[in-house]
PDB file of N, CA and C in Angstrom:
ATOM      1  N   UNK A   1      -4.432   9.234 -15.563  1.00  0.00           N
ATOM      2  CA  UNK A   1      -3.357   8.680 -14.767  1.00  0.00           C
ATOM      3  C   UNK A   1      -2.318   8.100 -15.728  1.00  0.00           C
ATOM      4  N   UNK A   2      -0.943   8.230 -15.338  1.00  0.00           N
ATOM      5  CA  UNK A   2      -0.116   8.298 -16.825  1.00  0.00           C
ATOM      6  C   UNK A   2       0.452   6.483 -15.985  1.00  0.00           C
ATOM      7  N   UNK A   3       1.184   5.793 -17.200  1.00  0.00           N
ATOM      8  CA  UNK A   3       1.169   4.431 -16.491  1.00  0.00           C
ATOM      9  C   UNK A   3       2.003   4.108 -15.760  1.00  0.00           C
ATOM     10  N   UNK A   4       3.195   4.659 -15.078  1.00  0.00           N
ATOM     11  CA  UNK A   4       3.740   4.846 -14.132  1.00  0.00           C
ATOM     12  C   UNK A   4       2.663   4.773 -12.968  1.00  0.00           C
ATOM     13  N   UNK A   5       2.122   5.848 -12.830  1.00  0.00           N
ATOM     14  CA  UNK A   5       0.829   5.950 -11.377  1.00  0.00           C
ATOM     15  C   UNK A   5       0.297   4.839 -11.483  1.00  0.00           C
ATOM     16  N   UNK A   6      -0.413   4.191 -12.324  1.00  0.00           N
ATOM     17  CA  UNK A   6      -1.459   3.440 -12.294  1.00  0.00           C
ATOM     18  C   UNK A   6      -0.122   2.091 -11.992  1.00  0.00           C
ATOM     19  N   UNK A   7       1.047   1.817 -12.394  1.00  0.00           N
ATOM     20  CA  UNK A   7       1.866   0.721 -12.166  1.00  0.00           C
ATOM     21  C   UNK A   7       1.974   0.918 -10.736  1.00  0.00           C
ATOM     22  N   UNK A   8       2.363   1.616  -9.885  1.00  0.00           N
ATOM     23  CA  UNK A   8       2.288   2.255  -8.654  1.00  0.00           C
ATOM     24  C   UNK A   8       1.086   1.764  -7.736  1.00  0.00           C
ATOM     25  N   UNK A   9      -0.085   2.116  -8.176  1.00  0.00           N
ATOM     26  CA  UNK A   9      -1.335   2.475  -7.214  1.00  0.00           C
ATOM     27  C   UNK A   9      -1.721   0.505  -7.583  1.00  0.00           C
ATOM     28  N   UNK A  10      -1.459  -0.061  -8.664  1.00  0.00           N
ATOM     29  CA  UNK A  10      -1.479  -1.858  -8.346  1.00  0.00           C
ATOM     30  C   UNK A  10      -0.940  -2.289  -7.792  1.00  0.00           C
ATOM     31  N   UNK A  11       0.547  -2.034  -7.780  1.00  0.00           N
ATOM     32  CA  UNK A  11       1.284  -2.786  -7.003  1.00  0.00           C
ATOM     33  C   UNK A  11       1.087  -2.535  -5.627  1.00  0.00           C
ATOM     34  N   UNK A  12       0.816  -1.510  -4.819  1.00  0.00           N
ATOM     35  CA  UNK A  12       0.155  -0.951  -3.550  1.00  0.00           C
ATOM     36  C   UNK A  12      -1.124  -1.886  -3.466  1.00  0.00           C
ATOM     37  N   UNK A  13      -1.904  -1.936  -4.163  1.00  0.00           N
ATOM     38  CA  UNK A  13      -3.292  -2.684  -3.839  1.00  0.00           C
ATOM     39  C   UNK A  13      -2.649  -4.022  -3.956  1.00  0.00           C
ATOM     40  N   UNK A  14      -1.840  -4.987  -4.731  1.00  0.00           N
ATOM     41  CA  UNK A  14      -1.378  -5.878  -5.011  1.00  0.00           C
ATOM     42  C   UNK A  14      -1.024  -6.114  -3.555  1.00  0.00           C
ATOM     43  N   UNK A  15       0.134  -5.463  -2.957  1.00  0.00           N
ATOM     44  CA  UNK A  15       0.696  -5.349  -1.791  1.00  0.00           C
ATOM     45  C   UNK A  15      -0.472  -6.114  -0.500  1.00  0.00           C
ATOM     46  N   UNK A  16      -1.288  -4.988  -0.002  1.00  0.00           N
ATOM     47  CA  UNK A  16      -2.014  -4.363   0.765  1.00  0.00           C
ATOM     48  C   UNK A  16      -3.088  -6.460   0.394  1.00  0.00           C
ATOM     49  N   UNK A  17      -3.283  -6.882  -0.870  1.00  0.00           N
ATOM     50  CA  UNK A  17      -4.089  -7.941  -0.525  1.00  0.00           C
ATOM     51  C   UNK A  17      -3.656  -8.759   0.085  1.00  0.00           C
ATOM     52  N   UNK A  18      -1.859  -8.981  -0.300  1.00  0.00           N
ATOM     53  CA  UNK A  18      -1.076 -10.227  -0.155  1.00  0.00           C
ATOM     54  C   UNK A  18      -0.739 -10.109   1.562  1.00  0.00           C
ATOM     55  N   UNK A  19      -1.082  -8.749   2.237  1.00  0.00           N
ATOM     56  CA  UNK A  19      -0.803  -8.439   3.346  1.00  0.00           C
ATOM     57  C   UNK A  19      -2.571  -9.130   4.015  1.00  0.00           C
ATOM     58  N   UNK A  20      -3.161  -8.940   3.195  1.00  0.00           N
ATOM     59  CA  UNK A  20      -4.623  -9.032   3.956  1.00  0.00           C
ATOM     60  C   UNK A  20      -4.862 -10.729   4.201  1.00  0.00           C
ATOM     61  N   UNK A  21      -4.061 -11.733   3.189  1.00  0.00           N
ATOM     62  CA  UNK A  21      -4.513 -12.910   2.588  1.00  0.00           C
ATOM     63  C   UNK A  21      -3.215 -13.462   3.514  1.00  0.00           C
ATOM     64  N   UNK A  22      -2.376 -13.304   3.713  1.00  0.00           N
ATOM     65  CA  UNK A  22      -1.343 -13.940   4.101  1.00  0.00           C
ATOM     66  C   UNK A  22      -0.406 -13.621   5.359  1.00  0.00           C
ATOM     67  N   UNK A  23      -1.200 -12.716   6.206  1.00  0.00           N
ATOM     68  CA  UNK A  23      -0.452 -12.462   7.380  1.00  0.00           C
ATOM     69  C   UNK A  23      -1.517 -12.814   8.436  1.00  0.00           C
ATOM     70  N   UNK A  24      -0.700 -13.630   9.413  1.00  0.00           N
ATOM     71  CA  UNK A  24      -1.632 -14.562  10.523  1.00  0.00           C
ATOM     72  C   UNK A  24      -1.702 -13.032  11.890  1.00  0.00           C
ATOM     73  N   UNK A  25      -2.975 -13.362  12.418  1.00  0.00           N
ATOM     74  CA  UNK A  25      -3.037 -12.567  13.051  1.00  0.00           C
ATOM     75  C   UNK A  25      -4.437 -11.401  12.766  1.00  0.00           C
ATOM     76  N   UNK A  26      -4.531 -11.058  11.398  1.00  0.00           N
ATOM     77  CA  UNK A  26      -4.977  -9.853  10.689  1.00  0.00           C
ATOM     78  C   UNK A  26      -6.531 -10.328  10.067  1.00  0.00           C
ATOM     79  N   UNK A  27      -7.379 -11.525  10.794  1.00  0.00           N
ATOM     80  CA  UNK A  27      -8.794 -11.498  10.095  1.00  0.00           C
ATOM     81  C   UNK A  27      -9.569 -10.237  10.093  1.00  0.00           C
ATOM     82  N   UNK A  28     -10.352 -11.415   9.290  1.00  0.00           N
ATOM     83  CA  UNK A  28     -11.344  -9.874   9.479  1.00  0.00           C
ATOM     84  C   UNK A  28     -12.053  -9.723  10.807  1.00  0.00           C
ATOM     85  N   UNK A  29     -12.486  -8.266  11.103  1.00  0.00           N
ATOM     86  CA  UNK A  29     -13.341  -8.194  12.293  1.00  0.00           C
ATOM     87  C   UNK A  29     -12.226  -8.051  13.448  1.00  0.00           C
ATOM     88  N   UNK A  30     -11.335  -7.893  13.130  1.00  0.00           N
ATOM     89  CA  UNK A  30      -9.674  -7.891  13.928  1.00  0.00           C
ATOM     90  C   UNK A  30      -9.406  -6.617  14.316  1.00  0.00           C
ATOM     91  N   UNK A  31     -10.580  -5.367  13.577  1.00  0.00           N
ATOM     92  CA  UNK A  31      -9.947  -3.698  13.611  1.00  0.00           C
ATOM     93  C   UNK A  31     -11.205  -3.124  14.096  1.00  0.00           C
ATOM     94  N   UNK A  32     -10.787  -2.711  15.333  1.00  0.00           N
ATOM     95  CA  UNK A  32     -11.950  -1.028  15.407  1.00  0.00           C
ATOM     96  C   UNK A  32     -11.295   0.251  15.533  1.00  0.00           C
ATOM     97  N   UNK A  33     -12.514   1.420  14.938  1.00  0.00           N
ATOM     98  CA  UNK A  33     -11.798   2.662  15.484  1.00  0.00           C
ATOM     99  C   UNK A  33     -12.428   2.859  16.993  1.00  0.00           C
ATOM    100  N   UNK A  34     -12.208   4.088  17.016  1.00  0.00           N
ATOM    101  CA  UNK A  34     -12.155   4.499  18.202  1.00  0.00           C
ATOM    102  C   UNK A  34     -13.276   4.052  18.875  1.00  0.00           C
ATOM    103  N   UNK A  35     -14.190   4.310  18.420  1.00  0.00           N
ATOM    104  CA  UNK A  35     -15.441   4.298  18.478  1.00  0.00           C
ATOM    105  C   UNK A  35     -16.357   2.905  19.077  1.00  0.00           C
ATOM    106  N   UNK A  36     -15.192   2.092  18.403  1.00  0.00           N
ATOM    107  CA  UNK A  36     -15.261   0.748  18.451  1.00  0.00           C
ATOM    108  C   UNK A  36     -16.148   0.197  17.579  1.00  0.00           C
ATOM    109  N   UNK A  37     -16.297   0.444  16.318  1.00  0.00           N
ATOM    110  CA  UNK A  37     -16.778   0.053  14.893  1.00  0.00           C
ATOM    111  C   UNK A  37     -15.784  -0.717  14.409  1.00  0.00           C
ATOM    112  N   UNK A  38     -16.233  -1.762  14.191  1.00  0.00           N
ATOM    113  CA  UNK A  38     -15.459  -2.682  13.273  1.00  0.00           C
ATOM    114  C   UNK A  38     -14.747  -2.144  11.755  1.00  0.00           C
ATOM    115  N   UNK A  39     -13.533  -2.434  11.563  1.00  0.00           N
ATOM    116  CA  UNK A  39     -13.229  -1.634  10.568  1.00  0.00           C
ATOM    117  C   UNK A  39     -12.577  -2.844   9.265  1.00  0.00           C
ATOM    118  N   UNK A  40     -12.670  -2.923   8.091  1.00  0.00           N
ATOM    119  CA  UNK A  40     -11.734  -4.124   7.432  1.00  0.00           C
ATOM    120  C   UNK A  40     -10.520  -4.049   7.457  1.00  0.00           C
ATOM    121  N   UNK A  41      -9.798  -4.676   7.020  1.00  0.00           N
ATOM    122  CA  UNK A  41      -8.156  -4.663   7.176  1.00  0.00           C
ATOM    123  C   UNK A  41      -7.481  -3.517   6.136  1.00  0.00           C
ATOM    124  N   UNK A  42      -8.368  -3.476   4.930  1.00  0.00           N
ATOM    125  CA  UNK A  42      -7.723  -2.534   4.365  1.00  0.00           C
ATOM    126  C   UNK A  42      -7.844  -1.451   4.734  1.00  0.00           C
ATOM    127  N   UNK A  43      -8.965  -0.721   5.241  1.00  0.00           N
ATOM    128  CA  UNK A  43      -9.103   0.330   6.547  1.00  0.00           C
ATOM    129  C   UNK A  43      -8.005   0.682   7.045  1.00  0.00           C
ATOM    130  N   UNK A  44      -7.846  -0.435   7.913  1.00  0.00           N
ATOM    131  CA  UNK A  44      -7.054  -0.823   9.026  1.00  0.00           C
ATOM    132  C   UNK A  44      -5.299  -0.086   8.550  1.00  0.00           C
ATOM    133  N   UNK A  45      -5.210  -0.638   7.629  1.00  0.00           N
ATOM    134  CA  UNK A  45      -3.760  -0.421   7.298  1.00  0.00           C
ATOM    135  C   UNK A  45      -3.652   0.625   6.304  1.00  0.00           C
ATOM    136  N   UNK A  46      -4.431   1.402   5.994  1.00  0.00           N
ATOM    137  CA  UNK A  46      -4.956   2.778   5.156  1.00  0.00           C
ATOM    138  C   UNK A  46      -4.629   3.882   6.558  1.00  0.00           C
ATOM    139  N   UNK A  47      -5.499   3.694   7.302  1.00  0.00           N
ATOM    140  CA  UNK A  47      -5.528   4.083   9.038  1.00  0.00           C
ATOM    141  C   UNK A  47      -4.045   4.278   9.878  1.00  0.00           C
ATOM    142  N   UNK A  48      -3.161   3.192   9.252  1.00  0.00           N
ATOM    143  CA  UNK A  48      -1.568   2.605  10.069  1.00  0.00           C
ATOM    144  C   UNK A  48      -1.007   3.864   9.310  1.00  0.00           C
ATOM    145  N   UNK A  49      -1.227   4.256   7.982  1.00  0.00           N
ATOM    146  CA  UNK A  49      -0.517   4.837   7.239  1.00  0.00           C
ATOM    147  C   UNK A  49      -0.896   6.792   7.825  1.00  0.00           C
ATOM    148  N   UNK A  50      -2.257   6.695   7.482  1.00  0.00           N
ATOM    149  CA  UNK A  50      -2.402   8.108   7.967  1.00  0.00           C
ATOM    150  C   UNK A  50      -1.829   8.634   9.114  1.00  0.00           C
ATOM    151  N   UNK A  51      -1.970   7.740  10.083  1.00  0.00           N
ATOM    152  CA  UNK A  51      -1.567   8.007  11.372  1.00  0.00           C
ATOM    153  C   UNK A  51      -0.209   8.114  11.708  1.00  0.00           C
ATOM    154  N   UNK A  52       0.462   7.830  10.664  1.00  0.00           N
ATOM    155  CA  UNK A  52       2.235   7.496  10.392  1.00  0.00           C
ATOM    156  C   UNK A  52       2.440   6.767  11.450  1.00  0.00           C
ATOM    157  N   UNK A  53       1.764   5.464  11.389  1.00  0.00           N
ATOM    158  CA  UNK A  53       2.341   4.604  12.301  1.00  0.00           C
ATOM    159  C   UNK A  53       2.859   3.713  11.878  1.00  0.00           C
ATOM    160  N   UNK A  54       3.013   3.391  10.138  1.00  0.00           N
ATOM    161  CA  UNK A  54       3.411   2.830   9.194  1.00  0.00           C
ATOM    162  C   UNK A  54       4.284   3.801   7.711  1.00  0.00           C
ATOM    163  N   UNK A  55       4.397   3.223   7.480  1.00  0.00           N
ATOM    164  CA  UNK A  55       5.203   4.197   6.111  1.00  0.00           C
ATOM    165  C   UNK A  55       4.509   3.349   4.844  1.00  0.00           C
ATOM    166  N   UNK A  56       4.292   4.469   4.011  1.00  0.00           N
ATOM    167  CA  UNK A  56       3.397   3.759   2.731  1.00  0.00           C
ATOM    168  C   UNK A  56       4.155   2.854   1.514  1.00  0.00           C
ATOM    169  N   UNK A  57       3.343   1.884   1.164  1.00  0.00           N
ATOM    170  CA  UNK A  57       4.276   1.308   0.237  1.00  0.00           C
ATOM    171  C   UNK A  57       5.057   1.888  -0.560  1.00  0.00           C
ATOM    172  N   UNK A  58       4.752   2.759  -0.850  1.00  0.00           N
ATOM    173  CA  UNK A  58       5.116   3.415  -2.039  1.00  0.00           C
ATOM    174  C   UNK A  58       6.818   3.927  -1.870  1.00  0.00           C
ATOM    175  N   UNK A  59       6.806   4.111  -0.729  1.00  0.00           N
ATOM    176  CA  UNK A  59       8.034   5.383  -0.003  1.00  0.00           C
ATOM    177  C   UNK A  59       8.972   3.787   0.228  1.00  0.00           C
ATOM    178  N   UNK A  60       8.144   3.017   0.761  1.00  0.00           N
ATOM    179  CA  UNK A  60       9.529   1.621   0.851  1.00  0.00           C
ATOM    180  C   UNK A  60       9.356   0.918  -0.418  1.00  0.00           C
ATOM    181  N   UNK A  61       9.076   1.208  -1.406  1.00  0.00           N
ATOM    182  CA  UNK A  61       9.513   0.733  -2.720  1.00  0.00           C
ATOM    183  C   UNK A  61      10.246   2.148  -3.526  1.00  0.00           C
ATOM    184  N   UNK A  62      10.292   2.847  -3.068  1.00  0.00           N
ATOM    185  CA  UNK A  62      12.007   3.695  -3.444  1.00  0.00           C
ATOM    186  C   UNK A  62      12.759   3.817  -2.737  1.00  0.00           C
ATOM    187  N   UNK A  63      12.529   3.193  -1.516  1.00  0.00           N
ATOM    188  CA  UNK A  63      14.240   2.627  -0.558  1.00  0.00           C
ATOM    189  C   UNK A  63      14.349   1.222  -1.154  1.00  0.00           C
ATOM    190  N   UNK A  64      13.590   0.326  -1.515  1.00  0.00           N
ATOM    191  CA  UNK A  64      14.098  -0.702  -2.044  1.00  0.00           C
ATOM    192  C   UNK A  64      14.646  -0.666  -3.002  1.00  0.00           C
ATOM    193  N   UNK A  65      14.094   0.333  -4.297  1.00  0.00           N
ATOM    194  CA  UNK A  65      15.009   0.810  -5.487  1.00  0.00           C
ATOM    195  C   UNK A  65      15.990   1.306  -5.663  1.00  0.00           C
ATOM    196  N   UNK A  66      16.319   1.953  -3.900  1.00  0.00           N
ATOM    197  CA  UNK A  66      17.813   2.585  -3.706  1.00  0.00           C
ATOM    198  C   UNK A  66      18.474   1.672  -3.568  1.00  0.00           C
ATOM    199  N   UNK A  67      18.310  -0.044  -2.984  1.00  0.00           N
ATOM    200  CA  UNK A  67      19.360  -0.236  -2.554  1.00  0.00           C
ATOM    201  C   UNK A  67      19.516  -1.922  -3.823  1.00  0.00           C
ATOM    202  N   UNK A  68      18.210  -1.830  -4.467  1.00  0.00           N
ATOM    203  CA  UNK A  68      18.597  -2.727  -5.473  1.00  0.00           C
ATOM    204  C   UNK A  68      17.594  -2.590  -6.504  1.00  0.00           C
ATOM    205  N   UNK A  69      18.532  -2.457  -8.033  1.00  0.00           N
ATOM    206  CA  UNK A  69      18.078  -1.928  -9.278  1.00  0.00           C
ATOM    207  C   UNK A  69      16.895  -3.316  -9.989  1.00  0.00           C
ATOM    208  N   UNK A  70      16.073  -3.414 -10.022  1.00  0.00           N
ATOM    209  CA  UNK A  70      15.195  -4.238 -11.350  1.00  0.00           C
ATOM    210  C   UNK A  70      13.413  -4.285 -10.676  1.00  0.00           C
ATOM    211  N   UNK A  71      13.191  -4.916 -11.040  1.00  0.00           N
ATOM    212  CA  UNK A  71      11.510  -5.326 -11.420  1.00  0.00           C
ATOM    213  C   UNK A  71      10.665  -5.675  -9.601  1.00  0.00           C
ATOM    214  N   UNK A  72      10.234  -5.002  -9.570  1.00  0.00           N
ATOM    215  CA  UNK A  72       9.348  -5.615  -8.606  1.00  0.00           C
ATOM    216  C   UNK A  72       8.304  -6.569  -9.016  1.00  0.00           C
ATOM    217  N   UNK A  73       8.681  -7.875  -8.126  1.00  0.00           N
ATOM    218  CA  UNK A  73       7.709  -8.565  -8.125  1.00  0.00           C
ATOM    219  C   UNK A  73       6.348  -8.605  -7.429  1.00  0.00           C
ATOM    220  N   UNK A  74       7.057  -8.594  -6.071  1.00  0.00           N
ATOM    221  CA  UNK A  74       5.890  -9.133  -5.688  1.00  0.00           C
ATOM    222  C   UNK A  74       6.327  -8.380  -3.500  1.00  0.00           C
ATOM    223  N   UNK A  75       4.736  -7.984  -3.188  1.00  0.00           N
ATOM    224  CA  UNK A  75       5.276  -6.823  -1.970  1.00  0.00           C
ATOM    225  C   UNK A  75       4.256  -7.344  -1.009  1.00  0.00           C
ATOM    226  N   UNK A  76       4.680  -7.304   0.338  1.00  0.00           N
ATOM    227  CA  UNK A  76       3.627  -8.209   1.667  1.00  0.00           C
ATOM    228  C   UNK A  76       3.892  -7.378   2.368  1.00  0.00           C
ATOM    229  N   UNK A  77       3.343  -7.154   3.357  1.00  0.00           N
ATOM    230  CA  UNK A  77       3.186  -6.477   4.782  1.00  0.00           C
ATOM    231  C   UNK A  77       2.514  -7.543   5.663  1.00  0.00           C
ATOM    232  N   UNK A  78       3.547  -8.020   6.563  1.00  0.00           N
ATOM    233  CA  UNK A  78       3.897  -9.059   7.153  1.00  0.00           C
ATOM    234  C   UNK A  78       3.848  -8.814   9.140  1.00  0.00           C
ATOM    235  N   UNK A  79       3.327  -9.636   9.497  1.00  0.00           N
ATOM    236  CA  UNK A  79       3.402  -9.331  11.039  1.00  0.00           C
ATOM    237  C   UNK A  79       4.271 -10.129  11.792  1.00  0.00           C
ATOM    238  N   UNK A  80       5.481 -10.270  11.728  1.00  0.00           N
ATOM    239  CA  UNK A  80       6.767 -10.779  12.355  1.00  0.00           C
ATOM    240  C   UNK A  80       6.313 -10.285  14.361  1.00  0.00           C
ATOM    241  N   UNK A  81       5.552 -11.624  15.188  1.00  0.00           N
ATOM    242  CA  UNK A  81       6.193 -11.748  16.421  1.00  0.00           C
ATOM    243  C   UNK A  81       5.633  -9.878  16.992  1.00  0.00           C
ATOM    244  N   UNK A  82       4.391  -9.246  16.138  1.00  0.00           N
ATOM    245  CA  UNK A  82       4.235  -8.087  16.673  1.00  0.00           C
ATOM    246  C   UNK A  82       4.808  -7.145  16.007  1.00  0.00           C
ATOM    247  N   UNK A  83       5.850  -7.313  15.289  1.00  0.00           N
ATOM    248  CA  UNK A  83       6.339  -6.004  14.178  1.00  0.00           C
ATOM    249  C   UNK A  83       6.356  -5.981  12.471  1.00  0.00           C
ATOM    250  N   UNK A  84       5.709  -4.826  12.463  1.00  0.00           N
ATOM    251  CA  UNK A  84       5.262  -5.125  10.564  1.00  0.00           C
ATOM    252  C   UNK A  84       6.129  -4.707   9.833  1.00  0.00           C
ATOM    253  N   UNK A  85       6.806  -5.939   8.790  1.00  0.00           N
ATOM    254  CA  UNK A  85       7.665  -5.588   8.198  1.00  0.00           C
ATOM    255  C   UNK A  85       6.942  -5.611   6.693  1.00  0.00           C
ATOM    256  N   UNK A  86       7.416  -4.502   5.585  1.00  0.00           N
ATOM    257  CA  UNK A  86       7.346  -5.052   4.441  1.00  0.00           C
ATOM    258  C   UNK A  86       8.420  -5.497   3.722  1.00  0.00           C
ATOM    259  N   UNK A  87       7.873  -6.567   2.998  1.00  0.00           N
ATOM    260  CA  UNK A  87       8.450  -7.712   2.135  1.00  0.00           C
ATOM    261  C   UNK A  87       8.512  -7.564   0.601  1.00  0.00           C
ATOM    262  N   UNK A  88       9.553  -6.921   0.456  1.00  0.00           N
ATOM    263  CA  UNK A  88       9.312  -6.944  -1.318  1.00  0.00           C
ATOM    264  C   UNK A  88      10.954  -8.034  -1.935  1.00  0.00           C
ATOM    265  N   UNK A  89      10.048  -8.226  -3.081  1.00  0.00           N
ATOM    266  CA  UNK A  89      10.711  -9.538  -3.823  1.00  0.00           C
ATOM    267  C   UNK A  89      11.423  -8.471  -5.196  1.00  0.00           C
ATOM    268  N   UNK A  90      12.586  -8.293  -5.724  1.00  0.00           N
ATOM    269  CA  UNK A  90      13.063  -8.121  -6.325  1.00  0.00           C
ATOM    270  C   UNK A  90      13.672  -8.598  -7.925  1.00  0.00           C
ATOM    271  N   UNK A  91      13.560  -8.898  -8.603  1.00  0.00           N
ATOM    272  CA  UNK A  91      14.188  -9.514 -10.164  1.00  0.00           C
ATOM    273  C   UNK A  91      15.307  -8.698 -10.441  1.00  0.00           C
ATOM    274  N   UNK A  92      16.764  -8.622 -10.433  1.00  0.00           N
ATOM    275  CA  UNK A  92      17.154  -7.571 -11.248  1.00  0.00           C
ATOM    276  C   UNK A  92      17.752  -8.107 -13.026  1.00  0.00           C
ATOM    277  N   UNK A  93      18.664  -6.938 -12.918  1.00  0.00           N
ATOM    278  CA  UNK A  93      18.836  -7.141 -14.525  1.00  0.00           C
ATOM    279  C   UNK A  93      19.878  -8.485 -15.180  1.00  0.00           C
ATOM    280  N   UNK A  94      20.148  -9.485 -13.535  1.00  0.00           N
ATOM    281  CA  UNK A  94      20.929 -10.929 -14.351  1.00  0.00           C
ATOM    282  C   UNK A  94      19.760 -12.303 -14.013  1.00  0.00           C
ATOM    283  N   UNK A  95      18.802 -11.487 -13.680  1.00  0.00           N
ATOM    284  CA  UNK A  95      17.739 -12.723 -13.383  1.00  0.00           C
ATOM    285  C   UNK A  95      17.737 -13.316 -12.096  1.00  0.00           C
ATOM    286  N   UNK A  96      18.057 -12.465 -11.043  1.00  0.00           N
ATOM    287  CA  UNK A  96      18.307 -13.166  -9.718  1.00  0.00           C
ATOM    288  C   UNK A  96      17.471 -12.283  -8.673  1.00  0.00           C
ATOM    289  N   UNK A  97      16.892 -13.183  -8.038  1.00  0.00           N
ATOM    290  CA  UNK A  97      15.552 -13.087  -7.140  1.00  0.00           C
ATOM    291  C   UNK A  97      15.918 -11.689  -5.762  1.00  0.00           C
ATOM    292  N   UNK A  98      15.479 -10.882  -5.459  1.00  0.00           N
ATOM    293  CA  UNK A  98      16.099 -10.577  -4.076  1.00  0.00           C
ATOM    294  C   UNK A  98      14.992 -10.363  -3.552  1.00  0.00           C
ATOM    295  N   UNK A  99      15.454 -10.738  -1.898  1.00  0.00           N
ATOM    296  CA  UNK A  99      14.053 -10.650  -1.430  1.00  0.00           C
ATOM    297  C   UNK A  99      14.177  -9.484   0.348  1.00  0.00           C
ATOM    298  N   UNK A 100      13.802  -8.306   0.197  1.00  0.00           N
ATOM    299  CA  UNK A 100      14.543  -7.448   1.424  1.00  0.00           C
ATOM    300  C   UNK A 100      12.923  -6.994   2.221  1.00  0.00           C
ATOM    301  N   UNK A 101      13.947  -7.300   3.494  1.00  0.00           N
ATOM    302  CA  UNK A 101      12.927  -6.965   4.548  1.00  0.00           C
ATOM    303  C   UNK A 101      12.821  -5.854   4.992  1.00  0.00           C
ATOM    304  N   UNK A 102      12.113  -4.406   4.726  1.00  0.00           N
ATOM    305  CA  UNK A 102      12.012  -3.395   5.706  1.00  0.00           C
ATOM    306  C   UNK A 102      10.764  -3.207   6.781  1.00  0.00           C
ATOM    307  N   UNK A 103      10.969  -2.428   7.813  1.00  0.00           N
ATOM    308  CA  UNK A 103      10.611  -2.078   8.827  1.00  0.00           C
ATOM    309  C   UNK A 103       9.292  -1.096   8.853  1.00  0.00           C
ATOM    310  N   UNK A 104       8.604  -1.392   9.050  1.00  0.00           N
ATOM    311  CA  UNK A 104       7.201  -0.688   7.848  1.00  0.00           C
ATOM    312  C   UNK A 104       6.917   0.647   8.947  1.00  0.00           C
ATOM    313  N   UNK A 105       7.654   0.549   9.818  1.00  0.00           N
ATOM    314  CA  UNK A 105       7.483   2.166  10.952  1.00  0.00           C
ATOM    315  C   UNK A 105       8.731   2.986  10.400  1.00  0.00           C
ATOM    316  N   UNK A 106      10.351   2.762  10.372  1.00  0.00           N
ATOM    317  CA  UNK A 106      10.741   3.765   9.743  1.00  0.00           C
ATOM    318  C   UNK A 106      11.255   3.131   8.155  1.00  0.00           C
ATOM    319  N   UNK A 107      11.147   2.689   7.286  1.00  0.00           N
ATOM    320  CA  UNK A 107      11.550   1.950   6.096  1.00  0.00           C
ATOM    321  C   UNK A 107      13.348   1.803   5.989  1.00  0.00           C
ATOM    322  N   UNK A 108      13.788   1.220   7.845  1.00  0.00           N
ATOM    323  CA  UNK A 108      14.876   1.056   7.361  1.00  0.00           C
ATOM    324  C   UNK A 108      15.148  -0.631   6.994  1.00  0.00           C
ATOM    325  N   UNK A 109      16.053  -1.067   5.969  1.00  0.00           N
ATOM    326  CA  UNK A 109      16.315  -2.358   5.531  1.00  0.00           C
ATOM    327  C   UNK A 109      16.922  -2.930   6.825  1.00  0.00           C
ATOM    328  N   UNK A 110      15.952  -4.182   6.831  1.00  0.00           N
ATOM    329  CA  UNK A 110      16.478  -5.123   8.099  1.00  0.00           C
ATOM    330  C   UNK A 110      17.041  -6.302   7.509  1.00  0.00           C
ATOM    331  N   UNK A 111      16.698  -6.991   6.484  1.00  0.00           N
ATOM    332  CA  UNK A 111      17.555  -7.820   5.781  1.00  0.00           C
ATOM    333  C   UNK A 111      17.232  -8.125   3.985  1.00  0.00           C
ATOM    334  N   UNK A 112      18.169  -8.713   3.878  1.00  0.00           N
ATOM    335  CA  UNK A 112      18.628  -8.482   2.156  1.00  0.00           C
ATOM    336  C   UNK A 112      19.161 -10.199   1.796  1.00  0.00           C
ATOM    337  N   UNK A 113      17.793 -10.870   1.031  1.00  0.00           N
ATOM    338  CA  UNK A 113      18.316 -12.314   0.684  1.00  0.00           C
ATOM    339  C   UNK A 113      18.724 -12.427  -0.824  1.00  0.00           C
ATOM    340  N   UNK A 114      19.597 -13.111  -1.322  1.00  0.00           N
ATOM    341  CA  UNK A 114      19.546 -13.241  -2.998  1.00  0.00           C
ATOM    342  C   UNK A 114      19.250 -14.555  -3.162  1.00  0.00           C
ATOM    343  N   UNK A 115      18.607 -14.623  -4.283  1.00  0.00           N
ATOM    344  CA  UNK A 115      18.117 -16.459  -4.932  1.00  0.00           C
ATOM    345  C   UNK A 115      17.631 -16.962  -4.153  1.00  0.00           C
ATOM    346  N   UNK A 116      16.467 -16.663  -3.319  1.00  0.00           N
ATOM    347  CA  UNK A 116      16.157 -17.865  -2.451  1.00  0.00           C
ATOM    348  C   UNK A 116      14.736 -18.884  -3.218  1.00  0.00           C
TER     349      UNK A 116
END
């Protein structure tokens, strides 16, 4: 795996914990399939993705790179009131924080903060 991928496939797991640890709503024991087997959250949102009922991190961290150039910090998948947004935090190249909200069903940008 060349280190691009492997920078990629952390920041996705990075993502996917900060989504597991920090979004109200999402314990464990919170997911079944069909079947009605209990499933974990990372399942769960592995599951959101196959099913394209979500869009994968990966695909909204190159719309976030489209619409602002530097460093990813730091990425959440967030349950806003019933709708999952992801949350990625931005650094660019004058040292200023951005922090943009997309829409984790089609990855369009719902909002765009600087320095907060």
């Amino acid at each position: 795996m060349n280190k691009t991928a492997l920078h990629r496939t952390l920041l996705a797991l990075a993502g996917t914990a900060a989504f597991l640890v920090s979004t109200p709503g999402y314990a464990a024991g919170d997911y079944y399939d069909e079947e009605d087997h209990e499933v974990d959250q990372h399942e769960a949102v592995r599951g959101m993705v196959l099913q394209g009922d979500i869009l994968p991190l990966e695909q909204i961290l190159d719309n976030a790179r489209r619409h602002r150039a530097g460093r990813v910090l730091e990425t959440e998948l967030e349950n806003r009131r019933g709708e999952l947004v992801y949350e990625v935090e931005i650094l660019d190249s004058k040292g200023v924080v951005w922090e943009m909200n997309f829409d984790a069903r089609n990855g369009e940008l719902i909002k765009e903060e600087q320095g907060f």
